[in-house]
C-alpha atoms as a PDB file:
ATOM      1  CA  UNK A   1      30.641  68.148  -8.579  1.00  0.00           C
ATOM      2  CA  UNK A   2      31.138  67.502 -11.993  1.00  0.00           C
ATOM      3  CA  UNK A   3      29.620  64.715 -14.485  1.00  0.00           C
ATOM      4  CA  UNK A   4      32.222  61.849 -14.552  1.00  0.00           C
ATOM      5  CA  UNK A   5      32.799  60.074 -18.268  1.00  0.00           C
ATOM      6  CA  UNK A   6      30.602  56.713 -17.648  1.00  0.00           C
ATOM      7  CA  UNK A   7      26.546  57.259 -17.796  1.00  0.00           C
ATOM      8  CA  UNK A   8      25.317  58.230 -14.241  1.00  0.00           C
ATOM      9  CA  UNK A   9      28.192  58.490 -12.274  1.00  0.00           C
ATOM     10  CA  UNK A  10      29.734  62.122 -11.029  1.00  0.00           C
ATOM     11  CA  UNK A  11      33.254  63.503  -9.540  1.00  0.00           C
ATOM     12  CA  UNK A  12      34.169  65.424  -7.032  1.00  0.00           C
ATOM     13  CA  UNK A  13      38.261  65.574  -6.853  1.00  0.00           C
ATOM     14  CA  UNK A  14      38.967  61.444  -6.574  1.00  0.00           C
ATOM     15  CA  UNK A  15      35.783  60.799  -4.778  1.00  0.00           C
ATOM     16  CA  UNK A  16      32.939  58.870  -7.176  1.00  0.00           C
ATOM     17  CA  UNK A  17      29.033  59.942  -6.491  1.00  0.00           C
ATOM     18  CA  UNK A  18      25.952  58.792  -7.902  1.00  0.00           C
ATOM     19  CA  UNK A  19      22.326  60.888  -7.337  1.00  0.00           C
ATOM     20  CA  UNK A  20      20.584  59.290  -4.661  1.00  0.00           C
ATOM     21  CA  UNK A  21      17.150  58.190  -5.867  1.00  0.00           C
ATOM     22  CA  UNK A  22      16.054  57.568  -1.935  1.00  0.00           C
ATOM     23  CA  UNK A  23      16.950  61.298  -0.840  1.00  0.00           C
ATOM     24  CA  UNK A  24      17.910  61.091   3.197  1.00  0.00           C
ATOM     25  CA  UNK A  25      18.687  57.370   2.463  1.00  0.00           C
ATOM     26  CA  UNK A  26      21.953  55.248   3.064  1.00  0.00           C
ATOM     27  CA  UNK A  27      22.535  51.697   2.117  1.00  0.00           C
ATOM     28  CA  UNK A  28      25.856  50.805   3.514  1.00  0.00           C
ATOM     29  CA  UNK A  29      26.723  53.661   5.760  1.00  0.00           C
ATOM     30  CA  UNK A  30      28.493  55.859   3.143  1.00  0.00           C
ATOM     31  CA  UNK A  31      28.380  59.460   2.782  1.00  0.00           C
ATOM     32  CA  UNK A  32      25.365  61.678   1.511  1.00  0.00           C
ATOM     33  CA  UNK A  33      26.369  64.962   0.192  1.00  0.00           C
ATOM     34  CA  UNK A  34      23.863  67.887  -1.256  1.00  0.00           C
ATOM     35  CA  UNK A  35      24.598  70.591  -3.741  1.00  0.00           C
ATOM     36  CA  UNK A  36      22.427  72.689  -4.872  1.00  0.00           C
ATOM     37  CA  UNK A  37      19.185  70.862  -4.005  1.00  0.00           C
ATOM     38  CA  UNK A  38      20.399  67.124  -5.244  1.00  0.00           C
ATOM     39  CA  UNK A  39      21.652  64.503  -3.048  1.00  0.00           C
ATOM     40  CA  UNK A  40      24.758  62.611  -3.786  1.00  0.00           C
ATOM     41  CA  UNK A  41      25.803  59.221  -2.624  1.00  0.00           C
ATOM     42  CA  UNK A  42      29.903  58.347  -2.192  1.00  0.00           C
ATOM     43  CA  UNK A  43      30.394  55.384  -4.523  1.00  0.00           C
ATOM     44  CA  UNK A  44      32.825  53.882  -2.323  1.00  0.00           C
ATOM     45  CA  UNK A  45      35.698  52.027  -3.703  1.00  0.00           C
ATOM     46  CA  UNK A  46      36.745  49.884  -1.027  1.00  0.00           C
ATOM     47  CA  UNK A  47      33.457  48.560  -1.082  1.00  0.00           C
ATOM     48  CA  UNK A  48      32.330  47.889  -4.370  1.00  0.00           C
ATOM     49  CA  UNK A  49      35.016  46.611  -7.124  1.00  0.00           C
ATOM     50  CA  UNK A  50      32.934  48.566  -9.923  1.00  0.00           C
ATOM     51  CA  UNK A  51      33.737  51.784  -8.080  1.00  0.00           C
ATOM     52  CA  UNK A  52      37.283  50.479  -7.640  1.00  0.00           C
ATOM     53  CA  UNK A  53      37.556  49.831 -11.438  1.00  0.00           C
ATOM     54  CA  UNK A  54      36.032  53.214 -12.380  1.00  0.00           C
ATOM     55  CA  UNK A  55      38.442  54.867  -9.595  1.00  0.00           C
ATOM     56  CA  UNK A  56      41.401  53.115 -11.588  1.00  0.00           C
ATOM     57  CA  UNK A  57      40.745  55.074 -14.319  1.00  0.00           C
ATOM     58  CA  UNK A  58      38.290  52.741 -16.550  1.00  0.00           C
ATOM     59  CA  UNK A  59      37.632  54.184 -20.165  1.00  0.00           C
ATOM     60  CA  UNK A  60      35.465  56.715 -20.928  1.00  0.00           C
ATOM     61  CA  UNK A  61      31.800  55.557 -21.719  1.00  0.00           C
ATOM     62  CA  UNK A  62      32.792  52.367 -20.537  1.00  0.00           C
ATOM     63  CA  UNK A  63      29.243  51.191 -19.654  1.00  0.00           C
ATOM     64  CA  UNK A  64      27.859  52.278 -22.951  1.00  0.00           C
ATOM     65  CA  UNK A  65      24.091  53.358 -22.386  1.00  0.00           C
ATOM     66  CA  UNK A  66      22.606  49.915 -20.519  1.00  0.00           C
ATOM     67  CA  UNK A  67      18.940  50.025 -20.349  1.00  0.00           C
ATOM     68  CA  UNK A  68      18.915  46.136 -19.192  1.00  0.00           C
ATOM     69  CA  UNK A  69      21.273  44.371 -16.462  1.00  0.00           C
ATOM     70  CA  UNK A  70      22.295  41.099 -15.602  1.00  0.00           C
ATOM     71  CA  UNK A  71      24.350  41.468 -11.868  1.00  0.00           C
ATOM     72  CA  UNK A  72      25.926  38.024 -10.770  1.00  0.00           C
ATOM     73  CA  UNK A  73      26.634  37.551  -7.535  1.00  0.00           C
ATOM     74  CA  UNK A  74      24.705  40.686  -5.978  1.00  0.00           C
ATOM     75  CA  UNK A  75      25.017  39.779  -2.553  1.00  0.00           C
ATOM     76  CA  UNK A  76      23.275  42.670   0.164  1.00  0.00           C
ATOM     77  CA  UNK A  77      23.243  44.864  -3.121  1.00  0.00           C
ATOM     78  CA  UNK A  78      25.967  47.591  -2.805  1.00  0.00           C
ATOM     79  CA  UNK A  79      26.588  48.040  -6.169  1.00  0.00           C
ATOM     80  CA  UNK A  80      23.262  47.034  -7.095  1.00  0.00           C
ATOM     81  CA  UNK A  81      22.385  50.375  -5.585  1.00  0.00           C
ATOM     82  CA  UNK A  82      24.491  52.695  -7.565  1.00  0.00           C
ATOM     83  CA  UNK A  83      23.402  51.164 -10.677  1.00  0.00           C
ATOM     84  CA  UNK A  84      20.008  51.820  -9.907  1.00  0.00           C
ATOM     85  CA  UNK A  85      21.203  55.804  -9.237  1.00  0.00           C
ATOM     86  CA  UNK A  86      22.996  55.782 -12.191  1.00  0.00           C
ATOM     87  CA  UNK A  87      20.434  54.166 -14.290  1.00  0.00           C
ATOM     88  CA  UNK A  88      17.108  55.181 -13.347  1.00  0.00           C
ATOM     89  CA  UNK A  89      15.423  53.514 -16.212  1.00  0.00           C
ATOM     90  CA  UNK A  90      16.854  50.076 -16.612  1.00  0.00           C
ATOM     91  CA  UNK A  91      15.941  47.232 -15.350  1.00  0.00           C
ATOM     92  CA  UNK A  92      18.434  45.316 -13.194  1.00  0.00           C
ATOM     93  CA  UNK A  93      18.289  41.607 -13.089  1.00  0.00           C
ATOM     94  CA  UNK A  94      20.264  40.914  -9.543  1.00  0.00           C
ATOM     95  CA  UNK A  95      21.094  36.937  -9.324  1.00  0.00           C
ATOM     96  CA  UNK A  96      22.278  35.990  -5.648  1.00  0.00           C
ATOM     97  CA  UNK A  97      22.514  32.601  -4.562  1.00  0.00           C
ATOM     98  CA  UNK A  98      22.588  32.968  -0.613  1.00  0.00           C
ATOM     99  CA  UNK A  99      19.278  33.415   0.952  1.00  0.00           C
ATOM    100  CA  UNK A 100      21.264  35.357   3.496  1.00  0.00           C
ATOM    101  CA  UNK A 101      22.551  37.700   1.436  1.00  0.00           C
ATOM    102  CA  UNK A 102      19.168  37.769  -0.721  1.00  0.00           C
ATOM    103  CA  UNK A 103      17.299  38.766   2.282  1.00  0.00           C
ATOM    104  CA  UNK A 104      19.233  42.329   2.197  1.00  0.00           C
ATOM    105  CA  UNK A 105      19.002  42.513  -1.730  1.00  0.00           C
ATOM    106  CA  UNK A 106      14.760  41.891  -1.956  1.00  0.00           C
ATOM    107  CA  UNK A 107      14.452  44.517   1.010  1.00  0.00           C
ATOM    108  CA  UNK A 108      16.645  46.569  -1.440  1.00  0.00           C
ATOM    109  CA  UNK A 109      14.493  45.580  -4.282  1.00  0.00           C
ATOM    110  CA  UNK A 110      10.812  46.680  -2.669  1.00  0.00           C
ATOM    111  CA  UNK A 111      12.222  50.288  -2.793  1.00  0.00           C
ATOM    112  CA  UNK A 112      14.076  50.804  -5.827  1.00  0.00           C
ATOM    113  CA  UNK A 113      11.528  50.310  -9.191  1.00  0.00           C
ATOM    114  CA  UNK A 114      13.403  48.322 -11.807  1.00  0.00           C
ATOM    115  CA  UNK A 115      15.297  46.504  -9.347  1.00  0.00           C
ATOM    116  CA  UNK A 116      14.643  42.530  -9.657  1.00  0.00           C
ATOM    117  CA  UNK A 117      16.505  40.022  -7.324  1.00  0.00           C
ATOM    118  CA  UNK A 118      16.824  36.334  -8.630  1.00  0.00           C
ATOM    119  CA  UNK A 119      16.973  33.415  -6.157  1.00  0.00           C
ATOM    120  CA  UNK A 120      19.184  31.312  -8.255  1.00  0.00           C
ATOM    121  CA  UNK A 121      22.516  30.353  -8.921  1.00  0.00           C
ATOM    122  CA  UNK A 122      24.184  31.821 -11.599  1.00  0.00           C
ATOM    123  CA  UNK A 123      25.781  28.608 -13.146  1.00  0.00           C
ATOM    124  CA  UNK A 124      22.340  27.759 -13.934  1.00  0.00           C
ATOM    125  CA  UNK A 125      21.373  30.331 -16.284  1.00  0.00           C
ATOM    126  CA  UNK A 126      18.540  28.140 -17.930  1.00  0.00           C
ATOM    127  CA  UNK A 127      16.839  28.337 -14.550  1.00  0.00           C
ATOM    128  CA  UNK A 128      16.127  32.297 -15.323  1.00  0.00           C
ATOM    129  CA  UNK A 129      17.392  32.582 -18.704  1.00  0.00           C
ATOM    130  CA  UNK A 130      13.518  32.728 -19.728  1.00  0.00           C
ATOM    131  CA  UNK A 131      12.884  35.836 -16.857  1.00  0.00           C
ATOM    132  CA  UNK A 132      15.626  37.753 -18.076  1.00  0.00           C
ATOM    133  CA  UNK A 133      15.847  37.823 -21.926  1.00  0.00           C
ATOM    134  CA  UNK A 134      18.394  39.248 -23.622  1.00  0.00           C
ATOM    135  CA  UNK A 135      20.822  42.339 -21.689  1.00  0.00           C
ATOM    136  CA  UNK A 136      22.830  44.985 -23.102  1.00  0.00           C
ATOM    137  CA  UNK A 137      25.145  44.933 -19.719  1.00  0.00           C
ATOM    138  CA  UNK A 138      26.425  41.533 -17.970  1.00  0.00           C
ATOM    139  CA  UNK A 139      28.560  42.035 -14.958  1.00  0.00           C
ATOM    140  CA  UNK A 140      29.471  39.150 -12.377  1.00  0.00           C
ATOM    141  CA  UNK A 141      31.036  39.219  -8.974  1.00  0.00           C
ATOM    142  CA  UNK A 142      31.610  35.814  -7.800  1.00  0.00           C
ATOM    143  CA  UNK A 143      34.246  33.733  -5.824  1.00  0.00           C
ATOM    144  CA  UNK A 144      33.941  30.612  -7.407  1.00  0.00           C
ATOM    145  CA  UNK A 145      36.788  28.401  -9.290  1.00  0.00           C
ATOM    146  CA  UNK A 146      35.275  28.351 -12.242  1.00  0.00           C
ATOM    147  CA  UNK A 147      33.971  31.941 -12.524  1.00  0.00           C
ATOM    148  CA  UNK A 148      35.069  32.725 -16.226  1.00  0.00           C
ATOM    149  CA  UNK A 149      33.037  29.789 -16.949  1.00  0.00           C
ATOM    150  CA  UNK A 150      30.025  30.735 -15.320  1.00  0.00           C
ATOM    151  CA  UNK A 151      30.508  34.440 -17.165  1.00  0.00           C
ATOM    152  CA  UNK A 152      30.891  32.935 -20.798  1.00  0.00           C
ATOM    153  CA  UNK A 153      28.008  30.486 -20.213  1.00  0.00           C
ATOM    154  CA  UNK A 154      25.638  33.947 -19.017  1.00  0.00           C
ATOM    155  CA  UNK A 155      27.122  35.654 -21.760  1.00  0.00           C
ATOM    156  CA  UNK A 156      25.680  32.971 -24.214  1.00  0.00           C
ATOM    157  CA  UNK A 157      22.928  32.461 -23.394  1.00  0.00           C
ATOM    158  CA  UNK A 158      21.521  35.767 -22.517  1.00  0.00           C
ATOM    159  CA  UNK A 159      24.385  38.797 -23.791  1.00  0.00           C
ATOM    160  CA  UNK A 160      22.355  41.003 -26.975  1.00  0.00           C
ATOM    161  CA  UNK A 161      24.870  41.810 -29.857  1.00  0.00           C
ATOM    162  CA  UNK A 162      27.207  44.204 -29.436  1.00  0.00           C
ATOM    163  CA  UNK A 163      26.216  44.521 -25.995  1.00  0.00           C
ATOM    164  CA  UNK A 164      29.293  45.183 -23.195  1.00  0.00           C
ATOM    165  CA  UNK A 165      30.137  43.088 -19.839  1.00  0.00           C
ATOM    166  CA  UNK A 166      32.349  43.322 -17.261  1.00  0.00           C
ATOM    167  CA  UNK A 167      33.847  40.339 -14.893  1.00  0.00           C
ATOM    168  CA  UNK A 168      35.573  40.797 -11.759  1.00  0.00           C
ATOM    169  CA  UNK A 169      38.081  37.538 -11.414  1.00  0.00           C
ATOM    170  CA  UNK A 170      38.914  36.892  -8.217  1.00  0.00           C
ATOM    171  CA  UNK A 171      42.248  35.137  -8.591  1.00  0.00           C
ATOM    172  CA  UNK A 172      42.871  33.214  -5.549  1.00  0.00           C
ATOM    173  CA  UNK A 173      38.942  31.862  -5.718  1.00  0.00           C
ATOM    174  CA  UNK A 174      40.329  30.116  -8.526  1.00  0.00           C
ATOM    175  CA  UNK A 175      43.348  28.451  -7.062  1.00  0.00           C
ATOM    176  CA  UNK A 176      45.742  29.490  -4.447  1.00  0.00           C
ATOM    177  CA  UNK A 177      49.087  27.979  -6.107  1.00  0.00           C
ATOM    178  CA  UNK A 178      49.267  29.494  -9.800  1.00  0.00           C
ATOM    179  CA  UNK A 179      50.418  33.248 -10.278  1.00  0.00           C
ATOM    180  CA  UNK A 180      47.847  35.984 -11.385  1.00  0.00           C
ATOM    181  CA  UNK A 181      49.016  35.988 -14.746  1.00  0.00           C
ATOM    182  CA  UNK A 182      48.014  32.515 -15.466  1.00  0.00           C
ATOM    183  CA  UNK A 183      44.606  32.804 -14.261  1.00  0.00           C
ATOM    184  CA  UNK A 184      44.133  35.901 -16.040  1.00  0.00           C
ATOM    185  CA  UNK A 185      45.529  34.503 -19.459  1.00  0.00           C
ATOM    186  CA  UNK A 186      43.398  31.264 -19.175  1.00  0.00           C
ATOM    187  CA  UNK A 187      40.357  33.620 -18.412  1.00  0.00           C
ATOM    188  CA  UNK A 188      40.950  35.995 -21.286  1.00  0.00           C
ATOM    189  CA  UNK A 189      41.171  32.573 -23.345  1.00  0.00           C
ATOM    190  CA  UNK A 190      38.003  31.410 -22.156  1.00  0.00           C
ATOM    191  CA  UNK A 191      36.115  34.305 -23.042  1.00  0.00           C
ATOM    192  CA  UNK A 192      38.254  34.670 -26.756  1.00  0.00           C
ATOM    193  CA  UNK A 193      37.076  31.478 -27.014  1.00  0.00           C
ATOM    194  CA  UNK A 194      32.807  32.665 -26.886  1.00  0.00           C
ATOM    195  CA  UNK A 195      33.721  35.403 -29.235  1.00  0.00           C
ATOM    196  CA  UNK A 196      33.988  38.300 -26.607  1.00  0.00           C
ATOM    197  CA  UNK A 197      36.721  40.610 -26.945  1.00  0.00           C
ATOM    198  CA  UNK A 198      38.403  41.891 -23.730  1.00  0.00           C
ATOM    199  CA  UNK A 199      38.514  45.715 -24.055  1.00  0.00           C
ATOM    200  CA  UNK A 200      40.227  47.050 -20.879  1.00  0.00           C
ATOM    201  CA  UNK A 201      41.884  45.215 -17.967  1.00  0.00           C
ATOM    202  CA  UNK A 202      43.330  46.332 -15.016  1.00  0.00           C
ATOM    203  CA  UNK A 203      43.977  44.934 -11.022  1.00  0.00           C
ATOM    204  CA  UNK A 204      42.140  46.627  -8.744  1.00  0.00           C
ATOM    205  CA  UNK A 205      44.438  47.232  -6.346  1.00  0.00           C
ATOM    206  CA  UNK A 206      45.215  48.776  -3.477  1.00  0.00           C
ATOM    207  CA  UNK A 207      41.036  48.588  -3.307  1.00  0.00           C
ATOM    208  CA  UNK A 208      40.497  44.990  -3.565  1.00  0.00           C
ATOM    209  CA  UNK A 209      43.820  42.518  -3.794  1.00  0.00           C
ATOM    210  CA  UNK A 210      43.971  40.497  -5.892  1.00  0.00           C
ATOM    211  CA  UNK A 211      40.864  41.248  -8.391  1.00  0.00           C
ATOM    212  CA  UNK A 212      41.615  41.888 -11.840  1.00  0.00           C
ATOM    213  CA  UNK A 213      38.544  43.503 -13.641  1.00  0.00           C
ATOM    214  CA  UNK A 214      37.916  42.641 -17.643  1.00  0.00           C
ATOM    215  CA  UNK A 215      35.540  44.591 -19.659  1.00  0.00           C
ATOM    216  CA  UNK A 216      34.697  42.740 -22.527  1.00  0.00           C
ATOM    217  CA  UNK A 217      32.297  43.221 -25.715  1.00  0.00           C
ATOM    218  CA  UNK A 218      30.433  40.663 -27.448  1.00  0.00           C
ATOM    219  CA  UNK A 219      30.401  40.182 -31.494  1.00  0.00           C
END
């Protein structure tokens, strides 16, 4: 097992891994693995698009050293999870709009310390804006039309200087008629547009089809 180039996250051959901070504990049926008296948790790709990115071969320190989180679109909170391995002392805003879904992420929440689920719907940042205060790490998951959108209007109103983000656009949640080119050029325009430069992009295929990940940094 060997330390993998972004904070928190480890490598063994292609397989991703974070340290579980529940020992014994699973939440999503993947694989636990010990060496040497730590326990390891498979960061699988098929299942979370952050994993899929990283397993794409993402830059090195791409995640910088993120001490607070804002996670839209957190659903049961997969990836949630592996943040919290990876970063044991941040805190981790997780906005989920579903009570379904939230149900799974506040059960998540009660065991993991710096772990707070939001109720709320992330094109309505004002409605939390004032909970969450500025972050050093924005990252969105959402299947909605106008998803770049809701990302530059977070990143606005609550993205610190300098700080990084990351959006997964899902193209055909934007339309199903225009090619994935288009949708990616008016998204990259969109975020040119609030000032945030778009550091690395790549589609995350064959783990998710039709996701293209941007990583972007703010002025």
């Amino acid at each position: 097992m060997k330390a993998a180039p972004w904070e928190g996250v480890f490598r063994d051959g292609r397989d991703l891994f974070t340290v579980n901070r529940l020992p014994g504990t699973k939440v999503y049926g993947e694989a636990l693995r010990g060496i040497e008296g730590t326990e390891y948790r498979t960061w699988d790709p098929f299942r979370s698009k952050l994993a899929a990115l990283l397993s794409k071969g993402a830059p090195d320190g791409l995640f910088g050293h993120p001490r607070t989180v804002l996670y839209l679109g957190a659903a049961h909170g997969t990836t949630v999870s592996h943040l919290s391995d990876a970063w044991p002392e941040a805190m981790i805003f997780a906005v989920e709009k579903s009570p379904t879904s939230f149900a799974p992420l506040l059960e998540l929440a009660r065991k993991r310390p710096g772990v707070v689920p939001i109720l709320a719907d992330a094109q309505l940042p004002e409605r939390y804006q004032a909970d969450v205060g500025p972050v050093d790490f924005l990252y969105q998951d959402i299947a909605q039309r106008n998803q770049a959108e809701i990302f530059v209007e977070n990143a606005r109103a609550m993205l610190a200087p300098a700080a990084r983000g990351i959006l997964m656009l899902k193209v055909r949640s934007v339309t199903q008629q225009r090619p994935t080119a288009a949708i990616v050029k008016e998204a990259r325009s969109l975020l040119a547009e609030a000032h945030l430069k778009v550091t690395f992009e790549t589609p995350l295929t064959p783990f998710s089809r039709e996701h293209v990940a941007l990583a972007v940094t703010a002025p």
